[in-house]
C-alpha atoms as a PDB file:
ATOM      1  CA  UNK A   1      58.841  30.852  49.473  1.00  0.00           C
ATOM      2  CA  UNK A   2      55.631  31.838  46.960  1.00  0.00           C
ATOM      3  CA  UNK A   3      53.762  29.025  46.730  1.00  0.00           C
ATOM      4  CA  UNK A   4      52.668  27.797  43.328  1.00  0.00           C
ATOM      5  CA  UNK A   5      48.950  27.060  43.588  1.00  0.00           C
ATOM      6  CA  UNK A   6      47.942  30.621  45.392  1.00  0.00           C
ATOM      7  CA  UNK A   7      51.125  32.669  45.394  1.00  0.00           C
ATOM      8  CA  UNK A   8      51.176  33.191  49.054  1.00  0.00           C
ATOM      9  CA  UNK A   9      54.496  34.451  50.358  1.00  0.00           C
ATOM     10  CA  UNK A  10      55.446  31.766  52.972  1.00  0.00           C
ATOM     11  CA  UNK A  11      58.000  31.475  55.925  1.00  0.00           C
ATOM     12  CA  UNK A  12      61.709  29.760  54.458  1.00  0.00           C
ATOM     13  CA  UNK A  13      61.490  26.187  54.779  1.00  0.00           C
ATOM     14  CA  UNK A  14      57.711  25.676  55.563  1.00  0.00           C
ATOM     15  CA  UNK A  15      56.294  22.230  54.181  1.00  0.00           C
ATOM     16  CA  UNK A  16      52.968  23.047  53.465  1.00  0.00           C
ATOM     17  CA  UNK A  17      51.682  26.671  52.326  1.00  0.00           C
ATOM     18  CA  UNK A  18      49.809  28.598  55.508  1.00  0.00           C
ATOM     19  CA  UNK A  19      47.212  29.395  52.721  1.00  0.00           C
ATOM     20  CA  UNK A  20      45.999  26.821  50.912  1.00  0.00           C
ATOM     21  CA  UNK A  21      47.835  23.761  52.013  1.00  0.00           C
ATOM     22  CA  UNK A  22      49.891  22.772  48.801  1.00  0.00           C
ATOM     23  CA  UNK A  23      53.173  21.141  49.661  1.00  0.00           C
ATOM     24  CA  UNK A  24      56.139  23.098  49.308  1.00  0.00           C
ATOM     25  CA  UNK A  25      58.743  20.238  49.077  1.00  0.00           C
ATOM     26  CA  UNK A  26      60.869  20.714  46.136  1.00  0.00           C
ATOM     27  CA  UNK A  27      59.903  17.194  45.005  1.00  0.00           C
ATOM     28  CA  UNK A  28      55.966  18.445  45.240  1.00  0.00           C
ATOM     29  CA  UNK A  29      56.926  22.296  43.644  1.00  0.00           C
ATOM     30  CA  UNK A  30      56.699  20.986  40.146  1.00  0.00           C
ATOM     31  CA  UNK A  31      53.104  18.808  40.152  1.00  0.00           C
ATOM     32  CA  UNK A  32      51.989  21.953  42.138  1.00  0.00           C
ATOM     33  CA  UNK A  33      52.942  24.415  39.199  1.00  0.00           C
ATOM     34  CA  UNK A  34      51.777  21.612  36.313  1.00  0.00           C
ATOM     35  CA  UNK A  35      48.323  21.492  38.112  1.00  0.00           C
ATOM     36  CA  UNK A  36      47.851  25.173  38.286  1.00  0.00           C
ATOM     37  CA  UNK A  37      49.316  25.827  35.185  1.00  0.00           C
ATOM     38  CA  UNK A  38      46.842  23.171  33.582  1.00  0.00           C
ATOM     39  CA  UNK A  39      44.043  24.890  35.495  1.00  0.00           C
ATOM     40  CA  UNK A  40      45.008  28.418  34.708  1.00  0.00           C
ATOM     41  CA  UNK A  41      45.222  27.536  30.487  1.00  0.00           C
ATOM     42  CA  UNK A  42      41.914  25.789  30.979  1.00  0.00           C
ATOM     43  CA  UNK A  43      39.883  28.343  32.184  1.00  0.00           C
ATOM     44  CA  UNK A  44      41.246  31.041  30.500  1.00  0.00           C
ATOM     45  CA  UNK A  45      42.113  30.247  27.335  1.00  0.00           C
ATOM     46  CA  UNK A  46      39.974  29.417  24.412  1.00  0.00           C
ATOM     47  CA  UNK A  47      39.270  26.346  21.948  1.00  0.00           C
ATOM     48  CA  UNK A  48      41.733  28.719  19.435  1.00  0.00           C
ATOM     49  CA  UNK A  49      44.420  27.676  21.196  1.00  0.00           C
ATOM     50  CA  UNK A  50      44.530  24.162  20.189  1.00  0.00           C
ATOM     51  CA  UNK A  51      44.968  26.151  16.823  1.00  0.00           C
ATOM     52  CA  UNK A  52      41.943  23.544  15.567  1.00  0.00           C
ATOM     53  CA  UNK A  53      42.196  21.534  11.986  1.00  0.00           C
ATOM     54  CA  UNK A  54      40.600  22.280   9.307  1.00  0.00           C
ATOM     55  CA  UNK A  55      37.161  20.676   8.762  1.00  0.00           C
ATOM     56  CA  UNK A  56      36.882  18.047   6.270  1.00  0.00           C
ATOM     57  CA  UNK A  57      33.284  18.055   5.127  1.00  0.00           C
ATOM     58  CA  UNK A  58      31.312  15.998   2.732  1.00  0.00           C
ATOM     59  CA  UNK A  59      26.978  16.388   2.261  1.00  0.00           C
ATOM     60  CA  UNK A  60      24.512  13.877   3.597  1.00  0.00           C
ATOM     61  CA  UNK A  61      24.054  12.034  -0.059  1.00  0.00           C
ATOM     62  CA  UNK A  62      27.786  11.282  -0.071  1.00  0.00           C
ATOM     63  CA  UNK A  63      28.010   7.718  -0.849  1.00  0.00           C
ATOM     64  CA  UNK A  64      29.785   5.337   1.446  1.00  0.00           C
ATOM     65  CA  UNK A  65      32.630   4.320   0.273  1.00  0.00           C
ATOM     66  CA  UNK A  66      33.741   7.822  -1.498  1.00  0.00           C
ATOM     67  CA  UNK A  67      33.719   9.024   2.334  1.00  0.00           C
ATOM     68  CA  UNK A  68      35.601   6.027   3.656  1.00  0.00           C
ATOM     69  CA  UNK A  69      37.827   7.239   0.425  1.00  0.00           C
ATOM     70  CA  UNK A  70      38.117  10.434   2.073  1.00  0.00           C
ATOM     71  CA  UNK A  71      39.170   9.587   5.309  1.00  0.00           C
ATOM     72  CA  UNK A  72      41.728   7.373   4.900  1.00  0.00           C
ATOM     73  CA  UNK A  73      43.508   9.559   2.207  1.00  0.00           C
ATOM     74  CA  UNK A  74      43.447  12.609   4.411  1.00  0.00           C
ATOM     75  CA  UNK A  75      44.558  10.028   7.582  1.00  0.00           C
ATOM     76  CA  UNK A  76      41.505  11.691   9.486  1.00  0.00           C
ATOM     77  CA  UNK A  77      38.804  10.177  11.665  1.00  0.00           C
ATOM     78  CA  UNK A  78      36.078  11.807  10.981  1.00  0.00           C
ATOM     79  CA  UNK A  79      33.762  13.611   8.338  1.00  0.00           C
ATOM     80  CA  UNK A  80      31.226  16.540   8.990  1.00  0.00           C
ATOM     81  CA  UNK A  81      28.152  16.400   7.525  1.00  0.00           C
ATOM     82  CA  UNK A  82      26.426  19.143   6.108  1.00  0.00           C
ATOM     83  CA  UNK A  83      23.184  19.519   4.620  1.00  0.00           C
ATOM     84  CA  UNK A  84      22.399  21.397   1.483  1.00  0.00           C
ATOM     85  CA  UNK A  85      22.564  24.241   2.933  1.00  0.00           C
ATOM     86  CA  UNK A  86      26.092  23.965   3.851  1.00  0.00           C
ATOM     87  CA  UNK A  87      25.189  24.002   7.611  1.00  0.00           C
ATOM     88  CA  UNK A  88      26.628  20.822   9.945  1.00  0.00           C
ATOM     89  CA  UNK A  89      23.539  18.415  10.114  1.00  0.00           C
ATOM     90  CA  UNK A  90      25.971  15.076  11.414  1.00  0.00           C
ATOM     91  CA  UNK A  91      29.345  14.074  12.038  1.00  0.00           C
ATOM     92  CA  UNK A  92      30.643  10.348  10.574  1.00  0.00           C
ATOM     93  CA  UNK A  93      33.443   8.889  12.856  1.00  0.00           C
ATOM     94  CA  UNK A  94      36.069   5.681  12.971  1.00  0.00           C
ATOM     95  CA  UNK A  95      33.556   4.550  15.414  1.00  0.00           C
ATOM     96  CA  UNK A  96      30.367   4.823  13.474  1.00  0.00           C
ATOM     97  CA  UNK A  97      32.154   2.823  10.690  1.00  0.00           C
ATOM     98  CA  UNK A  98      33.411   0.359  12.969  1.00  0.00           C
ATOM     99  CA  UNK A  99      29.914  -0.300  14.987  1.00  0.00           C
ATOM    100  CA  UNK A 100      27.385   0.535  12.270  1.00  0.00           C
ATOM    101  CA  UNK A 101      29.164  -0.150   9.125  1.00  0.00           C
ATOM    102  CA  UNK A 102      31.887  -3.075   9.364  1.00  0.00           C
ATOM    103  CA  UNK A 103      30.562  -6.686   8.949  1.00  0.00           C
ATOM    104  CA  UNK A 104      26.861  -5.035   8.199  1.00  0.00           C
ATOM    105  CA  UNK A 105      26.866  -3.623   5.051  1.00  0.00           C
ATOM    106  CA  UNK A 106      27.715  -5.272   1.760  1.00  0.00           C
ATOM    107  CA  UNK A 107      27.948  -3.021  -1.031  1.00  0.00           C
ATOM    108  CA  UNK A 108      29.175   0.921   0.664  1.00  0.00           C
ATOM    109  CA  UNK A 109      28.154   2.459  -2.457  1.00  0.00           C
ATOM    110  CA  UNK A 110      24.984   1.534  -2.247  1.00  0.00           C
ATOM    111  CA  UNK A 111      24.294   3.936   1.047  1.00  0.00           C
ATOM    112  CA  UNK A 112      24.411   7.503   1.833  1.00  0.00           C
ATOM    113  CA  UNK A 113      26.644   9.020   4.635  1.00  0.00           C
ATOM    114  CA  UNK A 114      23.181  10.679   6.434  1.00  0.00           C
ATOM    115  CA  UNK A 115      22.699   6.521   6.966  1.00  0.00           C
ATOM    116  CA  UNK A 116      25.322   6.043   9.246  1.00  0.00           C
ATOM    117  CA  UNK A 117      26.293   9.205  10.888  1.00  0.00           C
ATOM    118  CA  UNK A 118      25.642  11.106  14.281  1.00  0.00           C
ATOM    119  CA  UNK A 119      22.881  13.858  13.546  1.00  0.00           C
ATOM    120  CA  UNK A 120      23.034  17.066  15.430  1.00  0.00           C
ATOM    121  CA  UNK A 121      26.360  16.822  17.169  1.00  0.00           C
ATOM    122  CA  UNK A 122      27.666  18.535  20.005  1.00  0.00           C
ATOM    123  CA  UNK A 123      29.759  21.864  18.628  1.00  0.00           C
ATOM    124  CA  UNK A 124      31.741  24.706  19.712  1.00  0.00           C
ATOM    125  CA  UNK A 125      33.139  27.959  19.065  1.00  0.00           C
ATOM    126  CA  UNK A 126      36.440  28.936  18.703  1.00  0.00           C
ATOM    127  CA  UNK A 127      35.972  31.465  21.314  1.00  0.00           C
ATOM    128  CA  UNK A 128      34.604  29.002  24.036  1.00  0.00           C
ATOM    129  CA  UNK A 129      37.083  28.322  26.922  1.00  0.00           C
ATOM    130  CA  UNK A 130      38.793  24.848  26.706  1.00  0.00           C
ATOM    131  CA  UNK A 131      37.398  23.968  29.759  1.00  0.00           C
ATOM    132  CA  UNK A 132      33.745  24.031  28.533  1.00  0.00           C
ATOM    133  CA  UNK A 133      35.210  21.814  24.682  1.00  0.00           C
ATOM    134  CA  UNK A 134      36.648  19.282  27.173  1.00  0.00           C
ATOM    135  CA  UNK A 135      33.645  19.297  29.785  1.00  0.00           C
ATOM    136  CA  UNK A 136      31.672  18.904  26.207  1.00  0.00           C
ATOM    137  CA  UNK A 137      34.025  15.972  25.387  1.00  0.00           C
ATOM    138  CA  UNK A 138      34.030  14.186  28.120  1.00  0.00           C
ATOM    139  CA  UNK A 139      29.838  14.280  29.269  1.00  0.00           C
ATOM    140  CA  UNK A 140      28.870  13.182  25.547  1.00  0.00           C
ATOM    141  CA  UNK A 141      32.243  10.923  25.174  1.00  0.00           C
ATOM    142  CA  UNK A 142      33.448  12.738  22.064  1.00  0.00           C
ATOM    143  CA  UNK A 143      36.628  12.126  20.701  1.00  0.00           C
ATOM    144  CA  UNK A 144      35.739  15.064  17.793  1.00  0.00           C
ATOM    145  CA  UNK A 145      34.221  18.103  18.484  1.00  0.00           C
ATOM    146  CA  UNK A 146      33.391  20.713  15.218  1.00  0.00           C
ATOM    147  CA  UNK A 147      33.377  24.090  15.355  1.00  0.00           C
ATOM    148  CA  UNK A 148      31.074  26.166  13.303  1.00  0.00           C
ATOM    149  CA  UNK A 149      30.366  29.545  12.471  1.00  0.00           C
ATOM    150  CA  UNK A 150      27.714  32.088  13.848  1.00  0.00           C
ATOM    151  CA  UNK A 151      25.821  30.364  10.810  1.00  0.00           C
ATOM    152  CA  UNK A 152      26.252  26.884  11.560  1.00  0.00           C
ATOM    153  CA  UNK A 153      28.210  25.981   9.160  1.00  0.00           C
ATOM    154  CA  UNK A 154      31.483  23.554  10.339  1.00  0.00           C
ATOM    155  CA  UNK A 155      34.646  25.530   9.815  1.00  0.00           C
ATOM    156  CA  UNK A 156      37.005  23.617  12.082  1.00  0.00           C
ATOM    157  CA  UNK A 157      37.369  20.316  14.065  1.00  0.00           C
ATOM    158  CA  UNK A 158      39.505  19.428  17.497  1.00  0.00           C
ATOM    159  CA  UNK A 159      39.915  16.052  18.445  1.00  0.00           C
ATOM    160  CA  UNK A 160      41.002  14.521  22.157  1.00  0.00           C
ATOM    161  CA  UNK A 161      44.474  14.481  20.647  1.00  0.00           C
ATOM    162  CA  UNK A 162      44.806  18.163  20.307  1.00  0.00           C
ATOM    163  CA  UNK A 163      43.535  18.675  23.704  1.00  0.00           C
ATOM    164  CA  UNK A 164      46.108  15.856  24.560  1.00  0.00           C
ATOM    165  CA  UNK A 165      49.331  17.321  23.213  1.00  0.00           C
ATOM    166  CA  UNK A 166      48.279  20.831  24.186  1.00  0.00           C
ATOM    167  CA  UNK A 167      48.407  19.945  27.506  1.00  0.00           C
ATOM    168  CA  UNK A 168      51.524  17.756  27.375  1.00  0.00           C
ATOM    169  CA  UNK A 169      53.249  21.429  25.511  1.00  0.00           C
ATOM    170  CA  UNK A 170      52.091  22.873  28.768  1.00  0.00           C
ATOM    171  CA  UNK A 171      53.501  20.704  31.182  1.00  0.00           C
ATOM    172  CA  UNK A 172      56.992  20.527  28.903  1.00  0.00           C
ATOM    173  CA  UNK A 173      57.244  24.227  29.555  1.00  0.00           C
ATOM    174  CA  UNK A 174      57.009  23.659  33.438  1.00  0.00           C
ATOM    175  CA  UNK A 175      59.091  20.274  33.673  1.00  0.00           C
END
């Protein structure tokens, strides 16, 4: 029997793989080829093939409220913030709203989106490998990450739910 993690051609009816230990019981066979299918996409595919949203984008002097506008008529959770320019200077999330915004501030027309949102945030490419978007994710606890152009300006965004239902497409194929 080839075993699923390492493809090592094993004796009939051995438990365990004489190569690298992964069980061969038919109840095990199936985690084993989720886990090294999961692996396999994530280190060799790219940010691309969450096949990424298009970025929503608004400038830093955006008022307030026209941005909370924004994102609750396009059902998204988060703006990118670009400076004149047109290059990504800050990114404006549910959770900025809900922690700097909500119970604070009066009169949302009164303030400017470069108030409130993240300057400088953590981007990508859409050539990178998923394995270095999620690593990216997860270290600066993310649940957006923007991808921009050679020039810096935001072109596309992923969020933890794309990685999410990319991954549950890959285990559906296997399962």
């Amino acid at each position: 029997m080839l075993c699923p993690s390492c493809g090592h051609d094993n004796l009939p009816g051995a438990d365990h793989c004489a190569e690298c230990q992964t069980s061969l019981m038919q109840e095990d066979v199936p985690v084993a080829l989720i886990r090294t299918r999961i692996e396999q996409s994530l280190s060799e595919d790219t940010v691309e093939s969450l096949r990424p949203a298009t970025a929503v984008s608004v400038a830093e002097d955006t008022p307030l409220d026209a941005a909370v506008r924004i994102m609750r008529e396009k059902r998204i959770g988060c703006l990118l913030v670009t400076d004149s320019g047109g290059k990504l200077s800050g990114i404006l999330t549910e959770r900025d709203l809900l922690n700097k915004v909500a119970g604070q501030v009066d009169d949302l027309a009164r303030h400017a989106v470069r108030e409130f949102m993240v300057p400088r945030p953590e981007t990508v490419r859409a050539d990178e490998l998923l394995a270095y978007a999620l690593q990216r994710m997860k270290v600066g606890d993310h649940r957006h990450l923007p991808l921009v152009d050679e020039e810096g300006r935001p072109t596309q965004i992923i969020s933890s739910r794309d990685i999410i239902n990319y991954l549950a497409s890959l285990v559906k194929g296997i399962v």
